[in-house]
N, C-alpha and C. Protein backbone atom coordinates (compact mmCIF):
# COMPACT_ATOMS: atom_id res chain seq x y z
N UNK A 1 0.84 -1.18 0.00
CA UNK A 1 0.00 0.00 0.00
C UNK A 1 0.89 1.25 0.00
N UNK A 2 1.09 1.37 -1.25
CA UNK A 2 2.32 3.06 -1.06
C UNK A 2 1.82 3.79 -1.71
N UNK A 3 1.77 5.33 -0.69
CA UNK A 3 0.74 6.46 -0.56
C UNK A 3 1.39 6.83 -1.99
N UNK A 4 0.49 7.36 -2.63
CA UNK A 4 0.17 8.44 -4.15
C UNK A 4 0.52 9.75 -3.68
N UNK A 5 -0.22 10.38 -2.80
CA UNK A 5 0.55 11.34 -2.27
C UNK A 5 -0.02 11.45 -1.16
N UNK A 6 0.94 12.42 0.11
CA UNK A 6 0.57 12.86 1.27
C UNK A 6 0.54 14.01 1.56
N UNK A 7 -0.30 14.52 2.42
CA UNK A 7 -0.65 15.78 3.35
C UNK A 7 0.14 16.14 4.48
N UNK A 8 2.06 15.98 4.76
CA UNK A 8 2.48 16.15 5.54
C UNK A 8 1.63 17.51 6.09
N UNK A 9 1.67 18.63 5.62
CA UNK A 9 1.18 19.79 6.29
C UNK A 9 0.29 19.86 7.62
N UNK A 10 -0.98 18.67 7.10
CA UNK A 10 -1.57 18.77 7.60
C UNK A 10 -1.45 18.41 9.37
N UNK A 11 -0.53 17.48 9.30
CA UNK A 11 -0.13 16.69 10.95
C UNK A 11 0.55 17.78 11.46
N UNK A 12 1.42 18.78 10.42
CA UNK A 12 1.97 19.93 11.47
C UNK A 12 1.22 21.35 12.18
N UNK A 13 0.04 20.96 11.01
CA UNK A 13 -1.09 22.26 11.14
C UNK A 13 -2.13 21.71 11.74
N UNK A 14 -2.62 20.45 11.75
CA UNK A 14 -3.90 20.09 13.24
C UNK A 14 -4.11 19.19 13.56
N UNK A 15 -4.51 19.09 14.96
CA UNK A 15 -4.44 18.14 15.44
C UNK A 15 -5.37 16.72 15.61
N UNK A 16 -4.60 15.43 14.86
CA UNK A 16 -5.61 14.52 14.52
C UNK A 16 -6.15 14.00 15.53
N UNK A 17 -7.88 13.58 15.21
CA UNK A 17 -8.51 13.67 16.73
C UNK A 17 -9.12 12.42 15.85
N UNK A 18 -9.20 11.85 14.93
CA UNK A 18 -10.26 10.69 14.43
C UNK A 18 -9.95 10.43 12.76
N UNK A 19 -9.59 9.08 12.29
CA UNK A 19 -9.41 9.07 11.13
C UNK A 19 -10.29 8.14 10.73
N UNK A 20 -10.63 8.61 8.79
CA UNK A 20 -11.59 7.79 8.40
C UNK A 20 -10.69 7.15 6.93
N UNK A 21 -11.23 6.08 6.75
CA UNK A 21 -10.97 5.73 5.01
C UNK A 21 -11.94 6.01 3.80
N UNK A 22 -11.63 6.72 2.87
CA UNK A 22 -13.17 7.26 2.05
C UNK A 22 -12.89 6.81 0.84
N UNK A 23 -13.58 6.16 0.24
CA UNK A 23 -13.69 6.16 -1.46
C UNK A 23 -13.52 7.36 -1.97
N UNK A 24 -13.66 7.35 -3.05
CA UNK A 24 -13.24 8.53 -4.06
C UNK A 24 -13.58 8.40 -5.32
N UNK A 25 -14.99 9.33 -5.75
CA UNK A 25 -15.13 9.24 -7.25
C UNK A 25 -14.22 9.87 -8.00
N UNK A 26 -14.12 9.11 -9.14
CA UNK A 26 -13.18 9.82 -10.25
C UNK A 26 -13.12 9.16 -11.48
N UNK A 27 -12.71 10.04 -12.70
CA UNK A 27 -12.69 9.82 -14.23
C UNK A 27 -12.13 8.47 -14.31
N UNK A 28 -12.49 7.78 -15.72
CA UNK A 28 -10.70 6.76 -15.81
C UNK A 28 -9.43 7.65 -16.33
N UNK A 29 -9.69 8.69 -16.78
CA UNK A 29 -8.18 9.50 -17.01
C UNK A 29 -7.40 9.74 -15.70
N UNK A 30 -8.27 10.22 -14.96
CA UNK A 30 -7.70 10.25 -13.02
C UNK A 30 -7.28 9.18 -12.50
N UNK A 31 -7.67 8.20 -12.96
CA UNK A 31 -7.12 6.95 -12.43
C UNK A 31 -5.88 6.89 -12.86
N UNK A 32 -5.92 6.81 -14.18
CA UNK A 32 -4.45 6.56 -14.89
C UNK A 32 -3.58 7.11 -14.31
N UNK A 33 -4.10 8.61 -14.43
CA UNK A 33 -2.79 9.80 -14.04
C UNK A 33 -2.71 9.26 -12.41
N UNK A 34 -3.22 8.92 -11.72
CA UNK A 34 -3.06 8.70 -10.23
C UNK A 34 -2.27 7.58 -9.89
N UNK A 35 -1.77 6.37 -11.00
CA UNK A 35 -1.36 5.41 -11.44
C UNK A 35 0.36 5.87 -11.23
N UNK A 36 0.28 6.84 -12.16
CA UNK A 36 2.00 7.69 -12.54
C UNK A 36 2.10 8.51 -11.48
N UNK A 37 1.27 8.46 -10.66
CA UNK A 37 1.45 9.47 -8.87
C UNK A 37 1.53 10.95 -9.52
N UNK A 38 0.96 11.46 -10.22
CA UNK A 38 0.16 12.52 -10.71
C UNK A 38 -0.14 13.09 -9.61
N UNK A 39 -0.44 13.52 -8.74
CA UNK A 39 -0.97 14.24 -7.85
C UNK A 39 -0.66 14.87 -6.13
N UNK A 40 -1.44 15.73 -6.22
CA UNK A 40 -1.08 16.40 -4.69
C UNK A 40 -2.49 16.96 -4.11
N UNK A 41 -2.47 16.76 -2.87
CA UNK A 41 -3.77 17.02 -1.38
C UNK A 41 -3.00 18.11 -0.74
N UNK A 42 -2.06 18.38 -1.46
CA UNK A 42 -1.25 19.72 0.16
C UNK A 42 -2.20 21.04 0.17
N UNK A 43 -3.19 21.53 -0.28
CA UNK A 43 -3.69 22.43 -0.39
C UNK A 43 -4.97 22.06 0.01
N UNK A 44 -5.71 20.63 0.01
CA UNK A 44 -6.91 20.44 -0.36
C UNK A 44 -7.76 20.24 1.12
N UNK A 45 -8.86 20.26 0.83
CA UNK A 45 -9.61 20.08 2.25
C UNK A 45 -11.03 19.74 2.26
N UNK A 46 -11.71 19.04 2.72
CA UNK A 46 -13.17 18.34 2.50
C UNK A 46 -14.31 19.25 3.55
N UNK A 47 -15.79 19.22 2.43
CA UNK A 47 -16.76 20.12 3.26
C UNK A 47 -17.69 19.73 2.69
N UNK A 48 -18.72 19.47 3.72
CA UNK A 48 -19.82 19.06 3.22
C UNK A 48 -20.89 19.80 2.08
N UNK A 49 -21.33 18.99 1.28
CA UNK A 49 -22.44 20.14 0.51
C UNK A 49 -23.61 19.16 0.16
N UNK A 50 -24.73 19.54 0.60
CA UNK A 50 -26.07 18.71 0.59
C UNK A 50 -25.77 17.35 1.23
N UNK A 51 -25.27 17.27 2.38
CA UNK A 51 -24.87 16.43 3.24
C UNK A 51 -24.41 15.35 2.36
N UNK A 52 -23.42 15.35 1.33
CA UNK A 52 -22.41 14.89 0.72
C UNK A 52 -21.03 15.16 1.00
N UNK A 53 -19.87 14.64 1.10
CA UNK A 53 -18.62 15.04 1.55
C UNK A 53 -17.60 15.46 0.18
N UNK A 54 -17.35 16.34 0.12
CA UNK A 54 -16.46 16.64 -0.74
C UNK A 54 -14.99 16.99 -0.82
N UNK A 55 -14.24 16.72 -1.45
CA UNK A 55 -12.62 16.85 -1.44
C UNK A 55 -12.55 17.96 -2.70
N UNK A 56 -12.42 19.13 -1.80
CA UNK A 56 -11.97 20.20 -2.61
C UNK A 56 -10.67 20.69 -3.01
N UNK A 57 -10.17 21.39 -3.85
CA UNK A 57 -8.49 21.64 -4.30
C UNK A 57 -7.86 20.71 -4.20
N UNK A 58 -8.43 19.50 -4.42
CA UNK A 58 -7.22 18.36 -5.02
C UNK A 58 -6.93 18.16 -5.33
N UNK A 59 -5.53 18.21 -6.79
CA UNK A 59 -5.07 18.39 -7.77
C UNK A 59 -4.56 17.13 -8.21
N UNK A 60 -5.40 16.85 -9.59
CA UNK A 60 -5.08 15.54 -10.28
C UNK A 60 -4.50 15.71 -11.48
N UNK A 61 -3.62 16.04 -11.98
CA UNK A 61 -3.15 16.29 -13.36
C UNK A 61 -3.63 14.93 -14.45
N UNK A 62 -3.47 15.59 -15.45
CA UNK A 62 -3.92 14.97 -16.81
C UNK A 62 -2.28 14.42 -16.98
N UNK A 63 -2.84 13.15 -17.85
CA UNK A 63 -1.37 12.65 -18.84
C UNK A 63 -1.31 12.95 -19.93
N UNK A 64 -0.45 13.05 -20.56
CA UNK A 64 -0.57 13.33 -22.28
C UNK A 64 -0.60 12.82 -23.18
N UNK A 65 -0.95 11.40 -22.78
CA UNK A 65 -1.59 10.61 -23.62
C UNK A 65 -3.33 10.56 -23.49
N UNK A 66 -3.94 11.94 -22.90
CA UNK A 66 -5.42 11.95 -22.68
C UNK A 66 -5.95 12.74 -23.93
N UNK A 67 -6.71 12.05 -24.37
CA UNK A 67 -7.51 13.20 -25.53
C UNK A 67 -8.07 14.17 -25.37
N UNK A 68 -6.91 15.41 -26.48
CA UNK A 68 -6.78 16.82 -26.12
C UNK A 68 -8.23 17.20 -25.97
N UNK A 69 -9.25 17.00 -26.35
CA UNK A 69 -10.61 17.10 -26.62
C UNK A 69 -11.50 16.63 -24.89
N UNK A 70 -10.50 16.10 -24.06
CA UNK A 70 -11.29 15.66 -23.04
C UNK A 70 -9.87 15.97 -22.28
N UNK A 71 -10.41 16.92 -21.67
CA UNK A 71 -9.41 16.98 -20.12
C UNK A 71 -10.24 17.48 -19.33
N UNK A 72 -10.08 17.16 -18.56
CA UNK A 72 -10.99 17.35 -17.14
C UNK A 72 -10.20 18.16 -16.33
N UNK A 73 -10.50 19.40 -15.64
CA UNK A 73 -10.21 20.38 -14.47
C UNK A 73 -9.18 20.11 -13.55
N UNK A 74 -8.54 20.39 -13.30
CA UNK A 74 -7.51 19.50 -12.62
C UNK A 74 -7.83 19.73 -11.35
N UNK A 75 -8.45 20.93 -10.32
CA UNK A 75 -8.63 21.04 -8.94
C UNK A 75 -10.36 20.86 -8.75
N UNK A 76 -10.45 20.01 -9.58
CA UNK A 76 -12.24 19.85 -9.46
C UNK A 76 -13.09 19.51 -8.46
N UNK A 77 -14.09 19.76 -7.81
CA UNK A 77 -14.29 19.00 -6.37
C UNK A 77 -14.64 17.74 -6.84
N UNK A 78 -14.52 16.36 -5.68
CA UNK A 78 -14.29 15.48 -6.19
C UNK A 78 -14.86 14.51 -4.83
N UNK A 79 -16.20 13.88 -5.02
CA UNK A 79 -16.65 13.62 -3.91
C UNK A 79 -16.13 12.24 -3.45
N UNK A 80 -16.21 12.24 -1.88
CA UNK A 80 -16.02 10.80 -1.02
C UNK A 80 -16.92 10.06 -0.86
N UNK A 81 -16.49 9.06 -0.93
CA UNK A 81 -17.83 7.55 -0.32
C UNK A 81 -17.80 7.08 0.93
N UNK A 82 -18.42 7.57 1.65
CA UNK A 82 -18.48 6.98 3.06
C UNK A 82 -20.07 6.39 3.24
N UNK A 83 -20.07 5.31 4.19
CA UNK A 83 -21.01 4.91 4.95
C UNK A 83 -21.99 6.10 4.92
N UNK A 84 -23.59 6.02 5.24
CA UNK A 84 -24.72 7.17 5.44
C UNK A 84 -24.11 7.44 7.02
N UNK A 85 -23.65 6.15 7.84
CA UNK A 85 -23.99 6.34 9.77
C UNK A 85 -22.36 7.19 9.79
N UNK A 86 -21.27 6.97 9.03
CA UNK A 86 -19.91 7.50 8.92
C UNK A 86 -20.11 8.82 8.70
N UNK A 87 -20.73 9.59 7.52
CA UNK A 87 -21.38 10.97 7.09
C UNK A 87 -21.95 11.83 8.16
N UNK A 88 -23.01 10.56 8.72
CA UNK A 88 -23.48 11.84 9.72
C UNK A 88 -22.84 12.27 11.11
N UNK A 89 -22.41 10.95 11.30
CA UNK A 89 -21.28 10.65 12.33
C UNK A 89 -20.30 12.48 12.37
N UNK A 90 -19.56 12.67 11.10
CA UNK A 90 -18.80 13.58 10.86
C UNK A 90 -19.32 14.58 10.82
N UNK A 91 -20.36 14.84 10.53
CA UNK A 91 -21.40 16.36 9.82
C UNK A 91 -21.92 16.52 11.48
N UNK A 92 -22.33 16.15 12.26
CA UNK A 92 -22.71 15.76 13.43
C UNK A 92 -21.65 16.74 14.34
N UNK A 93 -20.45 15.86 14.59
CA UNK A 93 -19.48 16.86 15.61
C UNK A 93 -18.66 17.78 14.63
N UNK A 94 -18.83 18.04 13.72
CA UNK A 94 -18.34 19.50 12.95
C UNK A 94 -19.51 20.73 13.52
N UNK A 95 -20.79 20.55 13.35
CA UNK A 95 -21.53 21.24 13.62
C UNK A 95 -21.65 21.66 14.82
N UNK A 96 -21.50 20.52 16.01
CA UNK A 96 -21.59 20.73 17.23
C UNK A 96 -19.87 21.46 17.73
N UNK A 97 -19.33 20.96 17.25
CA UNK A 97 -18.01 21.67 18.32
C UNK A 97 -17.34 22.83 17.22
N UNK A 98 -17.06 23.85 17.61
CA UNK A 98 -16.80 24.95 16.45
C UNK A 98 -14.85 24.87 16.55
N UNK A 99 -14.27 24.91 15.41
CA UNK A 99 -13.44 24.97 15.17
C UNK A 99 -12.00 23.62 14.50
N UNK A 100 -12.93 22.57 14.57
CA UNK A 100 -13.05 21.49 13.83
C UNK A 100 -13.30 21.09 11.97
N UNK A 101 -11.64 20.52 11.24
CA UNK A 101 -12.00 20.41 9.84
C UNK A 101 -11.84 19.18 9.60
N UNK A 102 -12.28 18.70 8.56
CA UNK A 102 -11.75 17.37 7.58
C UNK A 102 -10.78 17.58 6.41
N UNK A 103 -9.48 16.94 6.88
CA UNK A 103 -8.48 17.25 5.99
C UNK A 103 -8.14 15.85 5.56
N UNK A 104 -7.71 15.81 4.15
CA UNK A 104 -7.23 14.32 3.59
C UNK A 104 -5.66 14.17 3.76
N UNK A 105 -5.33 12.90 4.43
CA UNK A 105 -4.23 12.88 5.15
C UNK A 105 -3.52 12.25 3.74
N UNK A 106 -3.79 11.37 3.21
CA UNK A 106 -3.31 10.15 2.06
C UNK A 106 -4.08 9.57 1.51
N UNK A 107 -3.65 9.40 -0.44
CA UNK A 107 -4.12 9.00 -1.28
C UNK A 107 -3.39 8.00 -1.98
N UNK A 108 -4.21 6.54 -1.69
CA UNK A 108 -3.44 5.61 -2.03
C UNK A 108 -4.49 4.49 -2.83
N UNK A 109 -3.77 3.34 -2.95
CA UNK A 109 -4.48 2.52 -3.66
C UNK A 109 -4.86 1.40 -2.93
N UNK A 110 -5.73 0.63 -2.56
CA UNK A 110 -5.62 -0.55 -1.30
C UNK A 110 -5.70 -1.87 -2.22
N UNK A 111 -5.41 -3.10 -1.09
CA UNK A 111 -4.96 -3.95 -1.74
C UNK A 111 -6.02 -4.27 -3.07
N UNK A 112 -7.25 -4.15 -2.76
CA UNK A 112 -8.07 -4.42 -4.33
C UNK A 112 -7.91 -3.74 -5.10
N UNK A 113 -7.01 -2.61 -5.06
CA UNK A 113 -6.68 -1.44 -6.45
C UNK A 113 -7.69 -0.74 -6.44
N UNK A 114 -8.40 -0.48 -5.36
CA UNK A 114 -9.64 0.94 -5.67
C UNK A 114 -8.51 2.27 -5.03
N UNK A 115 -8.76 3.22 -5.32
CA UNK A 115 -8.30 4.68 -5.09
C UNK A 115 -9.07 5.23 -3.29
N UNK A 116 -8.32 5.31 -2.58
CA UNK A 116 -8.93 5.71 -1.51
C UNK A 116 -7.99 6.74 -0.71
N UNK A 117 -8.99 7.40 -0.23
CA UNK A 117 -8.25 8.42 0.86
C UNK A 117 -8.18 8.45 2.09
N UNK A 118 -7.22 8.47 3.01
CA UNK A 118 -7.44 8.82 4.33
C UNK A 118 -7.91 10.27 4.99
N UNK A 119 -8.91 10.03 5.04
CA UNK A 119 -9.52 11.71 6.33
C UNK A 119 -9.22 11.94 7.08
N UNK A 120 -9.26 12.86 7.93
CA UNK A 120 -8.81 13.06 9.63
C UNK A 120 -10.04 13.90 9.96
N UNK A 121 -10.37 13.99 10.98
CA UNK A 121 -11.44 14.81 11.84
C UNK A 121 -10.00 15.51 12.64
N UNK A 122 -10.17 16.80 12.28
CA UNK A 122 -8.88 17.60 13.08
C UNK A 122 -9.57 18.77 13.44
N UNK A 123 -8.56 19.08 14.30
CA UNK A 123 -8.48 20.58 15.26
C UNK A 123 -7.40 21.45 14.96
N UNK A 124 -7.60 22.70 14.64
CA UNK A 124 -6.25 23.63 14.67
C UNK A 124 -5.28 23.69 15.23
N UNK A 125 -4.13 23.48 15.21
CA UNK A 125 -2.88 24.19 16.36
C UNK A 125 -2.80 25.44 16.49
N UNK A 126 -2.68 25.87 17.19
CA UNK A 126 -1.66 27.56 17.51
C UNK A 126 -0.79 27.15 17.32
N UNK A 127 -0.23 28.60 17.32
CA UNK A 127 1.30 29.11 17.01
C UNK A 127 2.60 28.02 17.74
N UNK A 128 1.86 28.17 19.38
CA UNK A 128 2.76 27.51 20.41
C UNK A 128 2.69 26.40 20.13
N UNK A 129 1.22 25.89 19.86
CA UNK A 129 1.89 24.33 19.52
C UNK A 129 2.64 23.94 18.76
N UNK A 130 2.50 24.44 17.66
CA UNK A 130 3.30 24.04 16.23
C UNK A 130 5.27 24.45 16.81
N UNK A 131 5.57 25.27 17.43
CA UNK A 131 6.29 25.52 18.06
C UNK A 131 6.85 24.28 18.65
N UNK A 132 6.13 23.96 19.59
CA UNK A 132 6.65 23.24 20.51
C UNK A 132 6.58 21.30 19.78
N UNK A 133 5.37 21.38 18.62
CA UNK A 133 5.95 20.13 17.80
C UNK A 133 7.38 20.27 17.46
N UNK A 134 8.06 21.54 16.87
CA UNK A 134 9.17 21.15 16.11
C UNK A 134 10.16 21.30 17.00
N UNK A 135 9.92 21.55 18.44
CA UNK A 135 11.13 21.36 19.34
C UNK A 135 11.02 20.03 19.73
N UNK A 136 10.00 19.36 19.94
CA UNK A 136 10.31 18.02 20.40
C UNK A 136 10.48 17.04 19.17
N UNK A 137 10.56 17.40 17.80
CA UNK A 137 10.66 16.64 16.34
C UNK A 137 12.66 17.19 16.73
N UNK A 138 12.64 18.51 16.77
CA UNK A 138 14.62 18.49 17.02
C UNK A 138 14.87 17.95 17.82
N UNK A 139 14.82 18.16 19.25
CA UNK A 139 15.61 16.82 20.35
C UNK A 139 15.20 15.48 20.02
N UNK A 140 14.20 14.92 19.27
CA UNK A 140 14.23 13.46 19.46
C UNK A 140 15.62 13.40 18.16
N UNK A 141 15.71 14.29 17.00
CA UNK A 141 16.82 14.03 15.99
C UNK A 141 18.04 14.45 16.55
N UNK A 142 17.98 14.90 17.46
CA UNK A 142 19.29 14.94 17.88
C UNK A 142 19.42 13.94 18.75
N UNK A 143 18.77 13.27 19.54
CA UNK A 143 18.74 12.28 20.48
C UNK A 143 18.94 11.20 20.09
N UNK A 144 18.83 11.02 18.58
CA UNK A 144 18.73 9.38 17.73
C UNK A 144 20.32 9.62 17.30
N UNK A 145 20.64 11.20 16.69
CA UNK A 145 22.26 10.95 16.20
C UNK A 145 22.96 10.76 17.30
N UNK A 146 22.63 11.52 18.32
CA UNK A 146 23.75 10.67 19.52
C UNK A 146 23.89 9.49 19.64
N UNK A 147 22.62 8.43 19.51
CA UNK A 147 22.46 7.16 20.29
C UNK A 147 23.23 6.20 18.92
N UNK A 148 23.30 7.40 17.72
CA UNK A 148 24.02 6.01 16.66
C UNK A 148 25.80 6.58 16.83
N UNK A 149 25.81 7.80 17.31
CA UNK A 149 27.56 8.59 17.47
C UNK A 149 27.89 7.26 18.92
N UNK A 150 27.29 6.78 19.53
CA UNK A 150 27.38 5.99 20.93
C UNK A 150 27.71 5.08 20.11
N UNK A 151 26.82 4.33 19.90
CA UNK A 151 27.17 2.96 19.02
C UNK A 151 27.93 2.50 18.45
């Protein structure tokens, strides 16, 4: 299972509180191109519309072997498949607790070869936190080169 692409950003910008796995509609040209790892989620972010889930700014590039006559949008919204009890589940504590998003963590392929994404139910960091992630991301790297300079 090796990710197509990932959302580092997102683990440094909020904090994961619940993850989901979502289907993902899409063209067969998107497939292809998603095939050649065509793509990037670093920008993108999911919101409901008519209590449907959607993956917005997700950028799927075209190949050039697609007919010039058919290309499809490349940041198109691009909806998820979840469960009805999973949907409301999510639409549910977004509404109720304020300051809560759905960001797509990874886009990969699972073992049956369908296209799927990982979600997160996240919370914002502040400043300080994000701060204080990358001080404890430096001492543990400095803590690992010591323990191999020991060795």
């Amino acid at each position: 299972m090796k990710p197509i692409a990932t959302n580092k950003k997102a683990r440094f910008d909020y904090e994961i509180l619940e993850t989901f796995e979502a289907g993902i509609e899409l063209l067969g040209s998107e497939v292809k191109a998603l095939r050649e790892g065509r793509a990037n989620i670093k920008d993108s972010y999911c919101r409901f519309i008519k209590s449907e889930l959607w993956m917005i700014n997700a950028h799927i590039s075209y190949l050039d072997t697609t007919n010039p006559h058919f290309k499809p949008d490349t940041t198109r919204p691009r909806r998820l498949l979840l469960h009805r009890l999973q949907l409301d589940k999510l639409e549910g504590k977004i509404a109720k607790q304020q300051g809560l998003a759905i960001v797509p963590l990874k886009l990969y392929f699972n073992k049956k070869n369908l296209c799927k994404v990982q979600i997160a139910l996240a919370k914002g960091k502040k400043l300080h936190d994000k701060r204080q992630s990358l001080k404890e991301k430096t001492m543990a790297r400095e803590a690992k080169q010591a323990m191999k300079k020991f060795i």
